[in-house]
Protein backbone atom coordinates (compact mmCIF):
# COMPACT_ATOMS: atom_id res chain seq x y z
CA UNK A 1 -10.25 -16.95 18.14
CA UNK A 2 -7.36 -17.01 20.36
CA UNK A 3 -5.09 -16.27 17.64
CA UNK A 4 -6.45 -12.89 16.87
CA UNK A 5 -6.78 -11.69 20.06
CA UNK A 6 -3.87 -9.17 19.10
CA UNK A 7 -6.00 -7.42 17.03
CA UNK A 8 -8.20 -5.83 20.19
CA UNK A 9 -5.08 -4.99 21.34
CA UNK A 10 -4.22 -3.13 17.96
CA UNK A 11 -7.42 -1.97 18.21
CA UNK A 12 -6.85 -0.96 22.03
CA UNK A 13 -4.14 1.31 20.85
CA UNK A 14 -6.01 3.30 18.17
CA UNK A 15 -8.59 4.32 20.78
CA UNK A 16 -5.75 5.28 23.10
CA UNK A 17 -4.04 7.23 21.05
CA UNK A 18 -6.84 8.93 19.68
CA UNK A 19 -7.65 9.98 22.99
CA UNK A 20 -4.01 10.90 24.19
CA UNK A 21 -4.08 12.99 21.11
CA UNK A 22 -2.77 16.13 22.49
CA UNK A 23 0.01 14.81 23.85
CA UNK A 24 1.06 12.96 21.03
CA UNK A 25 1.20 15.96 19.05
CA UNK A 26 3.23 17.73 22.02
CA UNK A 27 5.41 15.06 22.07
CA UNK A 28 5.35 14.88 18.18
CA UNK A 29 4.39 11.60 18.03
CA UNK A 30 1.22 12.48 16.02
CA UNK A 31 2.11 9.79 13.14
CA UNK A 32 1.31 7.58 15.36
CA UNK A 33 -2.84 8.32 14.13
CA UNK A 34 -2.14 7.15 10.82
CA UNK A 35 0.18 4.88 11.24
CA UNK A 36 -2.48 2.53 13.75
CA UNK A 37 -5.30 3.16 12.06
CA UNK A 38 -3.48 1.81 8.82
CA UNK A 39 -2.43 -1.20 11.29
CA UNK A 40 -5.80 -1.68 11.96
CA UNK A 41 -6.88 -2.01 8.13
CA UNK A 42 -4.25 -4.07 7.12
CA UNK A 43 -4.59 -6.27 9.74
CA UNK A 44 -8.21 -6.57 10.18
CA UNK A 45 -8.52 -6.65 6.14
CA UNK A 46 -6.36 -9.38 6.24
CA UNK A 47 -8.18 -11.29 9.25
CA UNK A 48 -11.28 -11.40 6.70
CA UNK A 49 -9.71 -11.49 4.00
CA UNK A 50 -10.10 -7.82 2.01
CA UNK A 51 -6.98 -8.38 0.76
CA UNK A 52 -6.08 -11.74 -0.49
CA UNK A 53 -5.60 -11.81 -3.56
CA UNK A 54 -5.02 -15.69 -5.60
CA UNK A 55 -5.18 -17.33 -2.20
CA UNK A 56 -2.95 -15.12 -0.92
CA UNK A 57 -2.63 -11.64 1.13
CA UNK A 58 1.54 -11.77 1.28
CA UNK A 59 1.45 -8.97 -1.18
CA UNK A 60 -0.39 -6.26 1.43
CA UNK A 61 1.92 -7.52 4.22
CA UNK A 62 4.85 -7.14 2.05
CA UNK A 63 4.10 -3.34 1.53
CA UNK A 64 3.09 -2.68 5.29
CA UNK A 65 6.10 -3.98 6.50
CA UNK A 66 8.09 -1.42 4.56
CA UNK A 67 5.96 1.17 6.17
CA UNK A 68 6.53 -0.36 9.40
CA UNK A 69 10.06 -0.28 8.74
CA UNK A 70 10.29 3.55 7.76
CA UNK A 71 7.39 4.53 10.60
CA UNK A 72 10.01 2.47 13.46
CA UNK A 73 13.01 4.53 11.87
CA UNK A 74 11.43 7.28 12.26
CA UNK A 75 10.44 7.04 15.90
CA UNK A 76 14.34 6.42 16.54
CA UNK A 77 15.36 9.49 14.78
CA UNK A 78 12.95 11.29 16.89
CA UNK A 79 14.08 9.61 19.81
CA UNK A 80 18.18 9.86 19.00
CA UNK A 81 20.10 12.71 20.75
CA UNK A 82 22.99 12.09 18.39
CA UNK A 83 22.87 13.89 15.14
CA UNK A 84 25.49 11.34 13.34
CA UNK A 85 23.35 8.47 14.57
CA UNK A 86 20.35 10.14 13.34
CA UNK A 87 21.99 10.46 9.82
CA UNK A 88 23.39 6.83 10.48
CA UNK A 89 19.62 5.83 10.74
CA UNK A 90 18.13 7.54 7.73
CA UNK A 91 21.02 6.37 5.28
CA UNK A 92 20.41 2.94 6.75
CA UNK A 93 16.81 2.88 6.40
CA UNK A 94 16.83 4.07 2.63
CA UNK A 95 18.91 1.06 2.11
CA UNK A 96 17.20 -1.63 4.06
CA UNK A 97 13.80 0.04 2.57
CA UNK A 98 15.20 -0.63 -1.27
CA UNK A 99 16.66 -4.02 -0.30
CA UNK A 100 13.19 -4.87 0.65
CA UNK A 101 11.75 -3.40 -2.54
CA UNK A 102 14.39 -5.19 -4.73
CA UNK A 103 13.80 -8.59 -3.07
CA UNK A 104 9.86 -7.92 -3.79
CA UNK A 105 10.27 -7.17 -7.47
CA UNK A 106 12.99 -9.15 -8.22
CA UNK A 107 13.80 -12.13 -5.68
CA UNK A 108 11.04 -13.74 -3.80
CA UNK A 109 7.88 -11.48 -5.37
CA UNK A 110 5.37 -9.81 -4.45
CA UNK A 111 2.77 -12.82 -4.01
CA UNK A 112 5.17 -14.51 -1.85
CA UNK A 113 5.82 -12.92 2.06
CA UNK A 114 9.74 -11.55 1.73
CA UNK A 115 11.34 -13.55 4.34
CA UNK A 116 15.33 -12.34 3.62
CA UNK A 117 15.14 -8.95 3.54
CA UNK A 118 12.81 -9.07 6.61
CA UNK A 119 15.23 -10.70 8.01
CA UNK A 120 17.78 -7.91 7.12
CA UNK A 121 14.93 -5.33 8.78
CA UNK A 122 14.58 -6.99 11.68
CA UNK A 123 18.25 -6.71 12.81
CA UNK A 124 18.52 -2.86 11.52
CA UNK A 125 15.29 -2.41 14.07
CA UNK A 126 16.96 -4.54 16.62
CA UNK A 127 20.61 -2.32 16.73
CA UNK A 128 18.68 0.85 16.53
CA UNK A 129 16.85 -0.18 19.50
CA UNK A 130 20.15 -1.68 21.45
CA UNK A 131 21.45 2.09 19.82
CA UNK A 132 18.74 3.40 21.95
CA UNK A 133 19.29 2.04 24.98
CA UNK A 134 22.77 2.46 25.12
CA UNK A 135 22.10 6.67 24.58
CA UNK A 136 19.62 6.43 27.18
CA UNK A 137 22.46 4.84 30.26
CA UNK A 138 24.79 7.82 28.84
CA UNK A 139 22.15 10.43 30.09
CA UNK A 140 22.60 12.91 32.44
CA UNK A 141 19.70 14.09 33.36
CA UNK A 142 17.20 12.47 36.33
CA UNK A 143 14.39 10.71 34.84
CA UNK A 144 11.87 8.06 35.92
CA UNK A 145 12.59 5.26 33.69
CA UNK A 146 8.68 3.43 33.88
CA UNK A 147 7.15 6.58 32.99
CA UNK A 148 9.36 7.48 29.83
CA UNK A 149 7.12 6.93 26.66
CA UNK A 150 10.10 6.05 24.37
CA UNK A 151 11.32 3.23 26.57
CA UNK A 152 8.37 1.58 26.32
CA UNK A 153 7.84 2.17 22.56
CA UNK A 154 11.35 0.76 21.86
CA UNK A 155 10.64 -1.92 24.36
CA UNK A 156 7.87 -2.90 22.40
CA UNK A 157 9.79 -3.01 19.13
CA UNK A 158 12.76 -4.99 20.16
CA UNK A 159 10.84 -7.15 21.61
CA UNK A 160 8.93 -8.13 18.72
CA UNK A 161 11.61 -7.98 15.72
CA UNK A 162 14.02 -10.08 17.92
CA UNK A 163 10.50 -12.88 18.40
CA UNK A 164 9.70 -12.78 14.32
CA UNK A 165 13.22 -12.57 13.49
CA UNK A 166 13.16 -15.99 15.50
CA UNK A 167 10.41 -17.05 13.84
CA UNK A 168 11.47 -16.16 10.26
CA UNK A 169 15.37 -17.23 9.89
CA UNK A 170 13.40 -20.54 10.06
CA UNK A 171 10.47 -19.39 7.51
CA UNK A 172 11.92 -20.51 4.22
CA UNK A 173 12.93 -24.21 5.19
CA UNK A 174 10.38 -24.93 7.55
CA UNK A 175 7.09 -22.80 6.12
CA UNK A 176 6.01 -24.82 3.16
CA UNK A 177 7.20 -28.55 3.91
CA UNK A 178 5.16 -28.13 7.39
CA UNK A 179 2.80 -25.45 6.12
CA UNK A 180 0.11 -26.64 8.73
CA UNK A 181 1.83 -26.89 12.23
CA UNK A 182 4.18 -23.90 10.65
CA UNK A 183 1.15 -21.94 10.12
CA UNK A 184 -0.33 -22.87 13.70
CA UNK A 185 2.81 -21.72 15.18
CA UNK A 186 2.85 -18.04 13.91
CA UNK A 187 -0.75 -17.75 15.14
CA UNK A 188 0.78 -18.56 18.56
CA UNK A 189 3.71 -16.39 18.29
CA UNK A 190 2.19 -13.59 16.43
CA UNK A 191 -0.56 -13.37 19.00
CA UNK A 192 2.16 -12.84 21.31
CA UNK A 193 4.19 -10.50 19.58
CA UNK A 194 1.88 -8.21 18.74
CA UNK A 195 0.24 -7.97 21.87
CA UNK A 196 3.71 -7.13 23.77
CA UNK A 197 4.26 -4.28 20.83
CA UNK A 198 0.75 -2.88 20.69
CA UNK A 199 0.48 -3.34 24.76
CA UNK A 200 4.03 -1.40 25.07
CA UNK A 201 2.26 1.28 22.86
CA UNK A 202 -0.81 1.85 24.90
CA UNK A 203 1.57 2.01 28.34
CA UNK A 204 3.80 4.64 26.36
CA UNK A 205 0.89 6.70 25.27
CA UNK A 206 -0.71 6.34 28.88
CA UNK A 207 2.81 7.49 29.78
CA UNK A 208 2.21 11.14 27.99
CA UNK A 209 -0.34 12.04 30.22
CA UNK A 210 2.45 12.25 33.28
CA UNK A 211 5.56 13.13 31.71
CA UNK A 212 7.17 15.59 28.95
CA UNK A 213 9.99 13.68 28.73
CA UNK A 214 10.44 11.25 25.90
């Protein structure tokens, strides 16, 4: 049971935001609903497995990890003062987004989990959170840094693509010759991911409650 202990947390963060609901939607944030309570299906499906399919659930995961990706680039436009970087963001996310969908089709599949273009996410999410931070130290304006709901969201995300991009650059050599231990070790570090992401999300939505400032 340890290694699902992330899924309260997931959990956790539905009820939150369904609570903080008016100021998500003041802060137009209100995706974030939909977007956690599909979490919480996929993941929770998967846990009991709603979705495997021939032994496998890699093609559900495959799919919400797109959505992740476009939900995350989405957030950063919202977040982005800069209307070239904003641009920069969508025309990089329609690429990364068909990568992914060409690697699924036509590389690795849709039964198997696609590691490469993951990979290729991972770092877009990465620099657009680096992207972030660096427009955030070029502000003006006086604001109290632990109760700004972005910097905790983006927190949260950078924090866990830079843990499963660590994980995966490893995933194709390592996975199925040590399936086992492998397997054991993503529990580990997947319980610990997720936590810091969904836990950054409940701070940030906790956040809303004393500040208008994203």
């Amino acid at each position: 049971m340890l290694y699902f202990y992330f899924l309260w947390v997931e959990l956790a963060s539905l009820a939150v935001a369904l609570i903080q609901y008016p100021a998500l939607r003041k802060a137009g944030l209100a995706l974030f609903i939909p977007f956690l309570l599909l979490t919480n299906i996929v993941e929770w499906g998967s846990r009991y497995g709603v979705f495997t399919v021939h032994d496998s659930n890699n093609w559900v995961l495959n799919i919400f990890t797109l959505v992740e990706f476009i939900f995350y680039s989405f957030l950063f436009c919202h977040f982005s003062h800069s209307d070239r970087h904003r641009s920069r963001i969508k025309t990089l996310t329609v690429i990364i987004v068909s990568v992914c969908i060409a690697n699924i089709l036509f590389g690795q599949g849709l039964n198997r989990f696609h590691s490469y273009s993951f990979l290729v996410g991972s770092m877009l999410m990465v620099y657009f959170s680096g992207y972030y931070f660096f427009e955030l130290m070029k502000r003006q304006d006086y604001i109290r840094i632990v109760l700004l709901p972005s910097l905790w969201i983006v927190t949260g995300i950078l924090f866990f693509y830079i843990g499963m991009f660590c994980y995966y650059i490893f995933y194709e050599t390592y996975a199925y010759r040590y399936f086992a231990d492998y397997y054991m070790l993503f529990n580990i570090l997947g319980n610990i991911f997720n936590i810091a992401l969904y836990g950054c999300f409940i701070v940030s939505f906790l956040c809303m409650r004393r500040t208008t400032t994203l």
